[in-house]
N, C-alpha and C. Protein backbone atom coordinates (compact mmCIF):
# COMPACT_ATOMS: atom_id res chain seq x y z
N UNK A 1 -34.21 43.62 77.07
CA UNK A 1 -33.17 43.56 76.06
C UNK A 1 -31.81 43.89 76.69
N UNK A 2 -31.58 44.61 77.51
CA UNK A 2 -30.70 44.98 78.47
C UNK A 2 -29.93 43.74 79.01
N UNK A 3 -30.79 43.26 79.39
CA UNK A 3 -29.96 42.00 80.44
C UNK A 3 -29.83 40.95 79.43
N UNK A 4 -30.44 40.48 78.04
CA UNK A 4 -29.92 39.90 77.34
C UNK A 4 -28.48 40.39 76.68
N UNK A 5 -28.25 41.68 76.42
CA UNK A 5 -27.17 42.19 75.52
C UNK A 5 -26.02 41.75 77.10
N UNK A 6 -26.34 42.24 78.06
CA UNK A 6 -25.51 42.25 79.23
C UNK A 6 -24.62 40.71 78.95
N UNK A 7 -25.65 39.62 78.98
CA UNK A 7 -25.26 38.48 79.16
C UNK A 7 -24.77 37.90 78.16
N UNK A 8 -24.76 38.56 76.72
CA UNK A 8 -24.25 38.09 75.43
C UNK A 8 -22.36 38.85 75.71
N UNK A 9 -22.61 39.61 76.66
CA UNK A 9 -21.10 40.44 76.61
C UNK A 9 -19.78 39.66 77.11
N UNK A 10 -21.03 38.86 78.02
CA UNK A 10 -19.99 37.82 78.82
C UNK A 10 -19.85 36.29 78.40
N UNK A 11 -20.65 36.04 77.33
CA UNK A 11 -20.64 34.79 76.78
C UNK A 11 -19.22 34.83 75.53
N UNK A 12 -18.25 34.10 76.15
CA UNK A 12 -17.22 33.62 74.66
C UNK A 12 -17.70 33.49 73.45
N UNK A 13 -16.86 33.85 72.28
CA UNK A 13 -17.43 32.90 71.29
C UNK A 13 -17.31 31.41 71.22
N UNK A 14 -18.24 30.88 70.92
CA UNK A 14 -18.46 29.53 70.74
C UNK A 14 -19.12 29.36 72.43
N UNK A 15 -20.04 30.21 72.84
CA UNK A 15 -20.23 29.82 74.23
C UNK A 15 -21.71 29.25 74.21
N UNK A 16 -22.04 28.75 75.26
CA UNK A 16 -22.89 27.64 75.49
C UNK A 16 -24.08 28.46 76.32
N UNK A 17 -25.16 28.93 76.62
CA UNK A 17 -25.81 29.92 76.87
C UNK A 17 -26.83 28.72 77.72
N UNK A 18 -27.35 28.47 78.91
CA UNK A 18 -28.22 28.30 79.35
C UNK A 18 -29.65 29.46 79.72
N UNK A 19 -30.91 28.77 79.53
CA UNK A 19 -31.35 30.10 79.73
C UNK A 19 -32.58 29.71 80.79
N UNK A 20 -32.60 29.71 81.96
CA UNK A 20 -33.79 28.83 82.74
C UNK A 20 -34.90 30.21 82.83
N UNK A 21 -36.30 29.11 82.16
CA UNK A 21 -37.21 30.48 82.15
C UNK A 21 -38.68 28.91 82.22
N UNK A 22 -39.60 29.61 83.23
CA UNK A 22 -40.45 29.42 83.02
C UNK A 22 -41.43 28.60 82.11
N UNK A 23 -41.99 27.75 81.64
CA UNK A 23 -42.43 27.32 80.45
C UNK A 23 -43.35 27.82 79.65
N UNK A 24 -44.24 28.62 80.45
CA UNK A 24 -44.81 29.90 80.07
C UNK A 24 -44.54 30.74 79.19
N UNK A 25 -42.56 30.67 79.73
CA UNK A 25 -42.77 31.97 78.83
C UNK A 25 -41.39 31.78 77.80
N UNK A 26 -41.32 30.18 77.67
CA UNK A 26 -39.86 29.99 76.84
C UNK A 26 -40.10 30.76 75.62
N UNK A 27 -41.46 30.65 74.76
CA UNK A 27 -41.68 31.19 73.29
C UNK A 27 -41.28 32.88 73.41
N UNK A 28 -41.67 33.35 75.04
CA UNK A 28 -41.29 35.01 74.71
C UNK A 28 -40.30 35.08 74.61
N UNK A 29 -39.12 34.50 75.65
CA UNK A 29 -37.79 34.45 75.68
C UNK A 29 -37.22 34.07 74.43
N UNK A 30 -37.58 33.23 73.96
CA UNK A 30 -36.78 32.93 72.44
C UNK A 30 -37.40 34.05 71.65
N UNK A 31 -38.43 34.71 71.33
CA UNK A 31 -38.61 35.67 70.01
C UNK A 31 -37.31 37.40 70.82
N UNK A 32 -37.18 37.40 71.92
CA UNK A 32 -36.67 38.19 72.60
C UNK A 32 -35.26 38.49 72.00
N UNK A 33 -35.09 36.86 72.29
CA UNK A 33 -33.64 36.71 71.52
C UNK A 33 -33.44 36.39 70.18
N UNK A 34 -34.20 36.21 69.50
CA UNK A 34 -34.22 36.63 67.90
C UNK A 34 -34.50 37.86 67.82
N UNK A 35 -34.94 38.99 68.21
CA UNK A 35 -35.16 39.74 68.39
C UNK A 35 -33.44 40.81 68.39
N UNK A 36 -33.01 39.99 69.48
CA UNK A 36 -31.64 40.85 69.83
C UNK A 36 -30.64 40.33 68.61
N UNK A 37 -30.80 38.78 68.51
CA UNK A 37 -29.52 37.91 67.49
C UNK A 37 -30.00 38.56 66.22
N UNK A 38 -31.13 38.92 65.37
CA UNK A 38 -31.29 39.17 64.51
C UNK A 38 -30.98 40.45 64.07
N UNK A 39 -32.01 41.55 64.81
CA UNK A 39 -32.03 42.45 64.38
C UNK A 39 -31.08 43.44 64.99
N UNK A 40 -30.24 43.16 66.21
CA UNK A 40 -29.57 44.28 66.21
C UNK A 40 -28.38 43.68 66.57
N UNK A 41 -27.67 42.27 66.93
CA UNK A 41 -26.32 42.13 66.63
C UNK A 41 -25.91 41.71 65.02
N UNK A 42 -27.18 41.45 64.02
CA UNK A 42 -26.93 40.96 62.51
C UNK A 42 -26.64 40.08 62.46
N UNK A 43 -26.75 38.84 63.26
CA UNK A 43 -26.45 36.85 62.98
C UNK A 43 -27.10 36.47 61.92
N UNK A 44 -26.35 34.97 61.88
CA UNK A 44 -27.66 34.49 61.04
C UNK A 44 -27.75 33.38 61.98
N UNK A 45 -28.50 32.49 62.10
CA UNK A 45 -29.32 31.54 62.84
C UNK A 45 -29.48 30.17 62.52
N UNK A 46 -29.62 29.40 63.63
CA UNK A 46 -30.64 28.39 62.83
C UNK A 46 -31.24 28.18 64.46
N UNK A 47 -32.48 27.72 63.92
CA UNK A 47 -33.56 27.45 65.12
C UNK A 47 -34.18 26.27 65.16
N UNK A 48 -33.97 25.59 66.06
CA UNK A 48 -33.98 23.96 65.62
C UNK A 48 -35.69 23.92 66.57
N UNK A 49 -36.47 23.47 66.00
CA UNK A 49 -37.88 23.64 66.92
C UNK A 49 -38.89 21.91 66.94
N UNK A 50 -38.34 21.87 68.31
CA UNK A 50 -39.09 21.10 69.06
C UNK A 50 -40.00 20.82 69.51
N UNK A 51 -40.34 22.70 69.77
CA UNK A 51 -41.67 22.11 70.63
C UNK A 51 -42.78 23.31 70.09
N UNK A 52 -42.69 23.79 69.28
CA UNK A 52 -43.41 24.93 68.50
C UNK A 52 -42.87 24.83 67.11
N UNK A 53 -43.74 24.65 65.78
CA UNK A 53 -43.53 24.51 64.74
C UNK A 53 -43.32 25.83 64.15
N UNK A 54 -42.12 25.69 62.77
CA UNK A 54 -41.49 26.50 62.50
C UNK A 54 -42.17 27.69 61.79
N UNK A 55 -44.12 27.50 61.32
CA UNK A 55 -44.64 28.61 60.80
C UNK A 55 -45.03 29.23 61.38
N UNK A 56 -45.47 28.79 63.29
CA UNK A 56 -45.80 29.15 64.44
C UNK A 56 -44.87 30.75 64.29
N UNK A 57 -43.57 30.07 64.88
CA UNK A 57 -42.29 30.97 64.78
C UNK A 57 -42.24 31.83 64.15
N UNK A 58 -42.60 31.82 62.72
CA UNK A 58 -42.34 33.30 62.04
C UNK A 58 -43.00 34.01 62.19
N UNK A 59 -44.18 33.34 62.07
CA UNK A 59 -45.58 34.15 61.78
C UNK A 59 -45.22 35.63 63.30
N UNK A 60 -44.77 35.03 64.65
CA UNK A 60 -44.11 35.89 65.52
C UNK A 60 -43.45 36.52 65.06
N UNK A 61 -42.21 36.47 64.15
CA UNK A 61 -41.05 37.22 63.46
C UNK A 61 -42.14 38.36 62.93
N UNK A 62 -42.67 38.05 61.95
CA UNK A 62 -43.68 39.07 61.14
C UNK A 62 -43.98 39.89 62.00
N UNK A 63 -44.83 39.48 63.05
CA UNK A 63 -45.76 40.32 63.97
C UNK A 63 -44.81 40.99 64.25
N UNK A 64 -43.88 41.03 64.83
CA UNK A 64 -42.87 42.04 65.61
C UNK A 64 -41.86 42.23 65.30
N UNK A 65 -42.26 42.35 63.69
CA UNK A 65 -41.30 43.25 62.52
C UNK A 65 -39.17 42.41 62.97
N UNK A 66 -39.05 41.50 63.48
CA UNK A 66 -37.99 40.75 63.52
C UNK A 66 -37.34 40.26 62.07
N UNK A 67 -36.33 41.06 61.29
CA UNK A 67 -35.92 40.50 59.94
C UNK A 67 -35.33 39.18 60.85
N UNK A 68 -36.04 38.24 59.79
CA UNK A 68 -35.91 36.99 59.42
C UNK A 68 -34.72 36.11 58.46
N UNK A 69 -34.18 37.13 57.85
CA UNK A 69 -33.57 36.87 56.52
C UNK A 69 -32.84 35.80 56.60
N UNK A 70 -32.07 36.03 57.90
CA UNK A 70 -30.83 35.04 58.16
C UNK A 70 -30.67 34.21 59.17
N UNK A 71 -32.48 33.90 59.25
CA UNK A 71 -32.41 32.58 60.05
C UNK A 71 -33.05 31.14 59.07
N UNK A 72 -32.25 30.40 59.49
CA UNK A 72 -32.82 28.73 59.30
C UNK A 72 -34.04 27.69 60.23
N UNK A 73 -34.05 26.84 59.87
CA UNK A 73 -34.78 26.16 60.51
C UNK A 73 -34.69 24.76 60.80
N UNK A 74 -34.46 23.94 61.05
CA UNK A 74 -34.74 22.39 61.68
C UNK A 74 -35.79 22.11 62.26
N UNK A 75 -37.04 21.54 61.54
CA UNK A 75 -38.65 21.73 62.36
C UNK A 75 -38.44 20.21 62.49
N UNK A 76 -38.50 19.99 63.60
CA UNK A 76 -38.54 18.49 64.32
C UNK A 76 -40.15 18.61 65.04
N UNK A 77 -41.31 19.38 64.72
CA UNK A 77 -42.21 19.10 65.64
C UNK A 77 -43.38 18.85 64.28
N UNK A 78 -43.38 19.74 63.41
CA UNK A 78 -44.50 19.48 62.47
C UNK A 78 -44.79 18.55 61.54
N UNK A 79 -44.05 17.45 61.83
CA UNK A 79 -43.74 16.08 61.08
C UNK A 79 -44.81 15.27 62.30
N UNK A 80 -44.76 15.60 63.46
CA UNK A 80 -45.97 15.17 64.98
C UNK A 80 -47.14 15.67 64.81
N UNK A 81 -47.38 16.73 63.86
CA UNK A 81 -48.63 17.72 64.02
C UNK A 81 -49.11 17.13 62.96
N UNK A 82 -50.49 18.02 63.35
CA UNK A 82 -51.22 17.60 62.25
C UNK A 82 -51.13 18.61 60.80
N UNK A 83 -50.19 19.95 61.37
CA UNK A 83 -49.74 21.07 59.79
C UNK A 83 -49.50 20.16 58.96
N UNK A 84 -49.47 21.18 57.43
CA UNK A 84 -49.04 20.58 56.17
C UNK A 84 -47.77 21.24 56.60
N UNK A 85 -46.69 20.77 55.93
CA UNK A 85 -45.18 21.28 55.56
C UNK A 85 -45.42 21.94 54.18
N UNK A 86 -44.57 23.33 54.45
CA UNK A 86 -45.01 24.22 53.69
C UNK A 86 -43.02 24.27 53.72
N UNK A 87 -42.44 23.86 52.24
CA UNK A 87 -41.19 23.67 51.69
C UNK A 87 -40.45 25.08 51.05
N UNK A 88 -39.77 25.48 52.26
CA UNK A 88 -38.66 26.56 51.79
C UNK A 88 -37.08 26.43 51.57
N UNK A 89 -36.52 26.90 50.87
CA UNK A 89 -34.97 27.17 50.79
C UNK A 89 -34.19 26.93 52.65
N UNK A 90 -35.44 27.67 53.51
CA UNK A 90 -34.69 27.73 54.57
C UNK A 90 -35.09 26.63 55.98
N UNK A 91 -35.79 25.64 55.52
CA UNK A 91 -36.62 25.38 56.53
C UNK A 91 -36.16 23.70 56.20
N UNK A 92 -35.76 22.68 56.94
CA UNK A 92 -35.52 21.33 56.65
C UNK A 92 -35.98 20.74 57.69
N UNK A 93 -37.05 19.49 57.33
CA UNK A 93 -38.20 19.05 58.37
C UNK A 93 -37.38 17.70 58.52
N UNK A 94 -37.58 17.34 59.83
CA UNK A 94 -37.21 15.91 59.66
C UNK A 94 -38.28 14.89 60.78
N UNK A 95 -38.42 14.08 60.70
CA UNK A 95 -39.46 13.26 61.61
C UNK A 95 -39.18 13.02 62.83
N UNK A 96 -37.62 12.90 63.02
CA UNK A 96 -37.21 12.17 64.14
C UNK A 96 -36.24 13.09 65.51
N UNK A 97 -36.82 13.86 65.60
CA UNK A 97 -36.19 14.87 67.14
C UNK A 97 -35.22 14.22 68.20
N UNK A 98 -35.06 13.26 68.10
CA UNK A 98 -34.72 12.37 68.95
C UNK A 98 -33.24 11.49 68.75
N UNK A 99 -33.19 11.60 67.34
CA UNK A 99 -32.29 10.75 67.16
C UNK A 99 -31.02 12.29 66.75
N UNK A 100 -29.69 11.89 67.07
CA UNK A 100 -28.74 13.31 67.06
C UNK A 100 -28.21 12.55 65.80
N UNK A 101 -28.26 12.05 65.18
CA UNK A 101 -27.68 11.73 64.19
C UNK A 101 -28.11 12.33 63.04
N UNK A 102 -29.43 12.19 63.01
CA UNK A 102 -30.57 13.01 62.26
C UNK A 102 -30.57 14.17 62.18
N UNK A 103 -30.62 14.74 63.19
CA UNK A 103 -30.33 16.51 63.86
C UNK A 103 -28.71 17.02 63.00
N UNK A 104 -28.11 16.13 63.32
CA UNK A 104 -26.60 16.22 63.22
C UNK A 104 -26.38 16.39 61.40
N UNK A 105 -27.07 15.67 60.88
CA UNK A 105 -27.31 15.34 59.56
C UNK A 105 -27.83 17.03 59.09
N UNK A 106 -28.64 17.14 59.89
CA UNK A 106 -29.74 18.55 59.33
C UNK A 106 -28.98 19.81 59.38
N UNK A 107 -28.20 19.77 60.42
CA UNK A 107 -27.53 20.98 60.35
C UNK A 107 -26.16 21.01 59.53
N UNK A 108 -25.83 20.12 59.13
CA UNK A 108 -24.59 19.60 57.93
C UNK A 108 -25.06 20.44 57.18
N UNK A 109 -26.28 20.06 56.50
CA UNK A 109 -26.88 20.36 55.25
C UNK A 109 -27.33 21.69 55.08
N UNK A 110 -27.72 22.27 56.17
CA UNK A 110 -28.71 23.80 56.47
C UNK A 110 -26.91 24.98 57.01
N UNK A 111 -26.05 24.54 57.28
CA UNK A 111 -24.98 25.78 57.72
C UNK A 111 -24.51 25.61 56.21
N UNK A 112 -23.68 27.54 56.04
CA UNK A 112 -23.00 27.43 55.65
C UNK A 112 -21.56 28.22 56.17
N UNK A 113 -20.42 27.57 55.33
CA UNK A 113 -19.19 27.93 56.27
C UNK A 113 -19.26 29.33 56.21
N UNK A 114 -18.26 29.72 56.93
CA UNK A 114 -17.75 31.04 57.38
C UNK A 114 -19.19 32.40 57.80
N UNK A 115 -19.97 31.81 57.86
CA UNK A 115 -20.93 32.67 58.62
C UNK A 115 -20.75 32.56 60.08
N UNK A 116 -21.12 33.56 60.61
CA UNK A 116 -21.30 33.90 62.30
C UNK A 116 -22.51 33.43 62.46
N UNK A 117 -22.76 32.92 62.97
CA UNK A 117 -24.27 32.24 63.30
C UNK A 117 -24.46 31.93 64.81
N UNK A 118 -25.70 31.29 65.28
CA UNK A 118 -26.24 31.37 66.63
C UNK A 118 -27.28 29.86 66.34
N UNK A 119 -27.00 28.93 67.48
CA UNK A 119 -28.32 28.16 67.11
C UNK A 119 -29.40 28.51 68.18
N UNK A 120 -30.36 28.40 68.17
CA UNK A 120 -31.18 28.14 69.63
C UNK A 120 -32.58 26.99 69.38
N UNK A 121 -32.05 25.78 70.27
CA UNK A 121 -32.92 24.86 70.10
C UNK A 121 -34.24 25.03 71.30
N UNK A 122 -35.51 25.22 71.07
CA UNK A 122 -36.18 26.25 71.37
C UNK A 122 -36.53 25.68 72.86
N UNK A 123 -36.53 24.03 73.22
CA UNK A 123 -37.39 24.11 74.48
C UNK A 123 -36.50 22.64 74.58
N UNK A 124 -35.56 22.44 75.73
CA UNK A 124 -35.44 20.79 76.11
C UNK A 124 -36.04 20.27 76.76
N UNK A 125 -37.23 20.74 77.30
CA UNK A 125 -37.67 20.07 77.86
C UNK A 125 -38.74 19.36 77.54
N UNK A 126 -39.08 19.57 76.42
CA UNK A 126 -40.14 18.84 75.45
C UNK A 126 -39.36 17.76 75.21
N UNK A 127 -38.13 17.66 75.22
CA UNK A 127 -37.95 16.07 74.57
C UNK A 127 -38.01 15.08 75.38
N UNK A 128 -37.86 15.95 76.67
CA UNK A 128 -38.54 14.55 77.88
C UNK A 128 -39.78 13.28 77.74
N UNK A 129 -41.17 14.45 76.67
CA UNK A 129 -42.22 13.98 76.68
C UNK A 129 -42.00 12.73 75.15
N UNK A 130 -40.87 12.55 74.78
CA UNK A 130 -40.81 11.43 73.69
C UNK A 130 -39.92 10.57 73.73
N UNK A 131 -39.08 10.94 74.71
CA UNK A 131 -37.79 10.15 74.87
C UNK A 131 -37.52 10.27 76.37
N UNK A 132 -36.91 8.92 76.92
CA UNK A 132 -36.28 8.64 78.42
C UNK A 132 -34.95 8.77 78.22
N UNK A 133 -33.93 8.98 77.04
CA UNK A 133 -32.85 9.40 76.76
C UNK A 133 -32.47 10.96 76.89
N UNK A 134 -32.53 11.63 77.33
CA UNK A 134 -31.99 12.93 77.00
C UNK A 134 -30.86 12.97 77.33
N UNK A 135 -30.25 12.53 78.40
CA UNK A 135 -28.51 12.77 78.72
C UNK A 135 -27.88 11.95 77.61
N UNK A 136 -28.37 11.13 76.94
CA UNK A 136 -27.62 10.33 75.91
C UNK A 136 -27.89 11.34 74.93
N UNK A 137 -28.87 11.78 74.31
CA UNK A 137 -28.98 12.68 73.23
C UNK A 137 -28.46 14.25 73.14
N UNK A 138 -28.67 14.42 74.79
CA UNK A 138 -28.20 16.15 74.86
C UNK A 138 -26.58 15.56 74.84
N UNK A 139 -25.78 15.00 75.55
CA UNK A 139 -24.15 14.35 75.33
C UNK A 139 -24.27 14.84 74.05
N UNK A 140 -24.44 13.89 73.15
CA UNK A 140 -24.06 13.80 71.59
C UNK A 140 -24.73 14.64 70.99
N UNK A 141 -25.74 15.49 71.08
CA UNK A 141 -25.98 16.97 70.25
C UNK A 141 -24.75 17.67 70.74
N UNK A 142 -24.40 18.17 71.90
CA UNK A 142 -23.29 18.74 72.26
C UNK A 142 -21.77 18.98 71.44
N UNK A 143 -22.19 17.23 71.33
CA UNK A 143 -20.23 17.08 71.12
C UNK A 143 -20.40 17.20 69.76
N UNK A 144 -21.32 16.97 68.87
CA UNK A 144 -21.60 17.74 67.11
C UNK A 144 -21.69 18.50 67.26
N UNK A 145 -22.48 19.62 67.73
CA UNK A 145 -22.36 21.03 67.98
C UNK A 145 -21.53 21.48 68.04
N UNK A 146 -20.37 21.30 68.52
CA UNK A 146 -19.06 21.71 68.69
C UNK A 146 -18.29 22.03 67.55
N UNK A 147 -18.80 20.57 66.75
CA UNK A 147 -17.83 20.69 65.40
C UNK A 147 -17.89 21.65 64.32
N UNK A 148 -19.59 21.88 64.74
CA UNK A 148 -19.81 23.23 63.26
C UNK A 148 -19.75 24.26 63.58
N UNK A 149 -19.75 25.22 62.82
CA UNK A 149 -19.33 26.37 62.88
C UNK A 149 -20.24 27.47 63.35
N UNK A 150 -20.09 27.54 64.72
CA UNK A 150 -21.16 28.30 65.56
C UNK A 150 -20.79 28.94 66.81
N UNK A 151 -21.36 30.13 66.62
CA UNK A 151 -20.58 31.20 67.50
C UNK A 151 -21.52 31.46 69.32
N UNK A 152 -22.42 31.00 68.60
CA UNK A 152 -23.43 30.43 70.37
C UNK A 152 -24.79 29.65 70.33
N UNK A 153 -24.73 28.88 71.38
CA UNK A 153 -25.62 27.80 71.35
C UNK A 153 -26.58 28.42 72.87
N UNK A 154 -27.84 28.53 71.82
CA UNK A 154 -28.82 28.98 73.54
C UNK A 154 -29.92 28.07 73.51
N UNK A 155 -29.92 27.33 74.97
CA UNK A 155 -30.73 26.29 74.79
C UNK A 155 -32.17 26.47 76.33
N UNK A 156 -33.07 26.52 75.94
CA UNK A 156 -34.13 27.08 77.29
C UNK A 156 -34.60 25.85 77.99
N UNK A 157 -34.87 26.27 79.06
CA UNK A 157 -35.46 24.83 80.31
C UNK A 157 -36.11 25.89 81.34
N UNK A 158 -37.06 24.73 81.96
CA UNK A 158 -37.48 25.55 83.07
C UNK A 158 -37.18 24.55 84.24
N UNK A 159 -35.91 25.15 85.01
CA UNK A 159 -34.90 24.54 85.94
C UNK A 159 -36.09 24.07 87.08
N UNK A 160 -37.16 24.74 87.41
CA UNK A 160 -37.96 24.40 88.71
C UNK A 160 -38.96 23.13 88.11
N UNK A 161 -39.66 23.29 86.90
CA UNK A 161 -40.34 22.32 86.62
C UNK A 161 -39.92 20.48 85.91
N UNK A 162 -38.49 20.93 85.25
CA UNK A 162 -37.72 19.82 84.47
C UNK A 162 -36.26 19.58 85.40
N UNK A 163 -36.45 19.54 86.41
CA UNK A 163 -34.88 19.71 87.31
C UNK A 163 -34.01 18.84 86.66
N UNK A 164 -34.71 17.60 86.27
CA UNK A 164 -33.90 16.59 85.90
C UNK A 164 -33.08 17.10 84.16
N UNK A 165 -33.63 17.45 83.62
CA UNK A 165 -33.41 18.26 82.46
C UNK A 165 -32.32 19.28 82.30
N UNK A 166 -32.65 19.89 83.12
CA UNK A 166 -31.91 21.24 84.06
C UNK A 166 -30.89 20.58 84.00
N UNK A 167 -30.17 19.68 85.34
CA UNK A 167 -29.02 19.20 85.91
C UNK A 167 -28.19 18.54 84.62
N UNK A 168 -28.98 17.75 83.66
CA UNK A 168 -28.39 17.19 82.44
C UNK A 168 -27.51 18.55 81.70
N UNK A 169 -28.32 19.29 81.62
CA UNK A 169 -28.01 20.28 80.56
C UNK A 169 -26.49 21.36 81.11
N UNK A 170 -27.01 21.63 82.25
CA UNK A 170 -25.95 22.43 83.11
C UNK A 170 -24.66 22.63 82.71
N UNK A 171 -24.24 21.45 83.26
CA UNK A 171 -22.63 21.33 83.48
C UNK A 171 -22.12 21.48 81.83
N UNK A 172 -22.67 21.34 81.00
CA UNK A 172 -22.37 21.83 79.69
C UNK A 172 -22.58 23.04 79.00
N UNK A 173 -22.94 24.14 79.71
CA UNK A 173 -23.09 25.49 79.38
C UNK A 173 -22.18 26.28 80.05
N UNK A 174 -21.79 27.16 79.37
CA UNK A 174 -20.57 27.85 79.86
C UNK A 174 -21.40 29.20 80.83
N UNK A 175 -22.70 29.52 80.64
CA UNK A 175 -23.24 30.56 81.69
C UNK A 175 -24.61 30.12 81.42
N UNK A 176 -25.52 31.10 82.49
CA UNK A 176 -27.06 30.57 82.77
C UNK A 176 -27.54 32.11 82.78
N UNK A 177 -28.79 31.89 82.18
CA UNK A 177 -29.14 33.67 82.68
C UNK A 177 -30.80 32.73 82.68
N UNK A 178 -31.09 33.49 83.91
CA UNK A 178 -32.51 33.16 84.70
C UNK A 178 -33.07 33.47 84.48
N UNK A 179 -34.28 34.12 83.42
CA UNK A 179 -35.45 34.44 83.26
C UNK A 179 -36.40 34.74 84.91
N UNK A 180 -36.76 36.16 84.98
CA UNK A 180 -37.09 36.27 86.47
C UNK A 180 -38.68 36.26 85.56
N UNK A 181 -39.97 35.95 85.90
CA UNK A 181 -40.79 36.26 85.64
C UNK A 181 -41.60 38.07 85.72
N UNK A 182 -40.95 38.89 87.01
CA UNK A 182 -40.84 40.04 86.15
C UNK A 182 -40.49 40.98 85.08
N UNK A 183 -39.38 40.21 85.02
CA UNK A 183 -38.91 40.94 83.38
C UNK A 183 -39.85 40.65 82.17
N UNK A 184 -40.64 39.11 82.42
CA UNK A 184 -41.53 38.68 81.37
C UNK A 184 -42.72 39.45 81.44
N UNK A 185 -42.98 40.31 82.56
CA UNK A 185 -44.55 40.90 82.70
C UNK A 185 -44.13 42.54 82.05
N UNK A 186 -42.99 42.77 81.86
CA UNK A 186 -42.46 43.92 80.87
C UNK A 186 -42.72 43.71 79.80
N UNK A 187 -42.40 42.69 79.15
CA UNK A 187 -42.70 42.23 77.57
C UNK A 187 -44.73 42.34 77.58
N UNK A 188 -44.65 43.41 77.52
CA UNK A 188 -46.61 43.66 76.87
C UNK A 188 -47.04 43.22 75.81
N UNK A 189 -47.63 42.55 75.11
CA UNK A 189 -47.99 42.42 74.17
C UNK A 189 -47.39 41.62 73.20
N UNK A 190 -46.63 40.88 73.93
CA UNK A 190 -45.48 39.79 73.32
C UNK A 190 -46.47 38.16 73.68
């Protein structure tokens, strides 16, 4: 939690957060940082999920007592699965992960103004496995992202296994914080 708060100190607002971790262990790293965005800087969220469906996700929140209150959702994966969609106030499913127009559409509808908020779209490198576009789609998530009203964007890759992913994503993040795999063998029981 340390080296996350460290690296939130140095991120601008409106900053662009790369986070290269392992694939192993992107799901710890993201509850880590809901963990920090939620419960002890007070954001509210939205969590756009790609590659882990959004009841997956809470059901983690629960376990490790993470208030939830003031996060959203964009489930782009359980429309692929075989789950039922289970319809909340906070949760907007859409079929198509792929297309930023769609995405772009979802988060129109799911922000509202003048909140401090945080997005974190949980894994890019899953969208490799549905699409040969990602520099066309990560471009234009970007440049919408921009427009709404959001105080940091943290997006996870694992730089050694998705390089190509990695290099796309890069040059558009304003800092990188590396996930060392010892810090992940601290997290017990996560």
């Amino acid at each position: 939690m340390v080296i996350v708060r460290n690296e939130f100190d140095k991120l601008k607002d409106h900053g662009k957060l790369l986070i290269s971790v392992s694939c192993r262990h992107v799901l710890k790293t993201n509850i880590v940082l809901l963990q920090f965005l939620l419960n002890e800087k007070k954001l509210n969220g939205l969590y756009i999920c790609v590659d882990i469906p959004q009841v997956h996700v809470e059901r983690l929140l629960q376990k490790y007592k993470i208030n939830s209150k003031g996060l959203k959702y964009i489930d782009a994966i359980t429309g692929l699965s075989t789950l039922d969609k289970e319809f909340h106030n906070n949760i907007i499913y859409i079929d198509n992960p792929f297309n930023v127009k769609t995405i772009n559409e979802a988060i129109l509808r799911i922000q509202t103004d003048g909140v401090k908020r945080f997005i974190i779209l949980d894994n890019m490198a899953t969208l490799q496995f549905y699409s040969t576009e990602i520099s066309k789609f990560f471009k234009g998530f970007i440049n919408s992202v921009d427009k709404f009203n959001m105080d940091y964007l943290m997006l996870a890759v694992d730089k050694n296994r998705h390089k190509d992913t990695y290099d796309i994503i890069r040059p558009f993040c304003d800092n990188e914080l590396e996930i060392k795999r010892q810090w992940i063998e601290l997290l017990k029981g996560l």
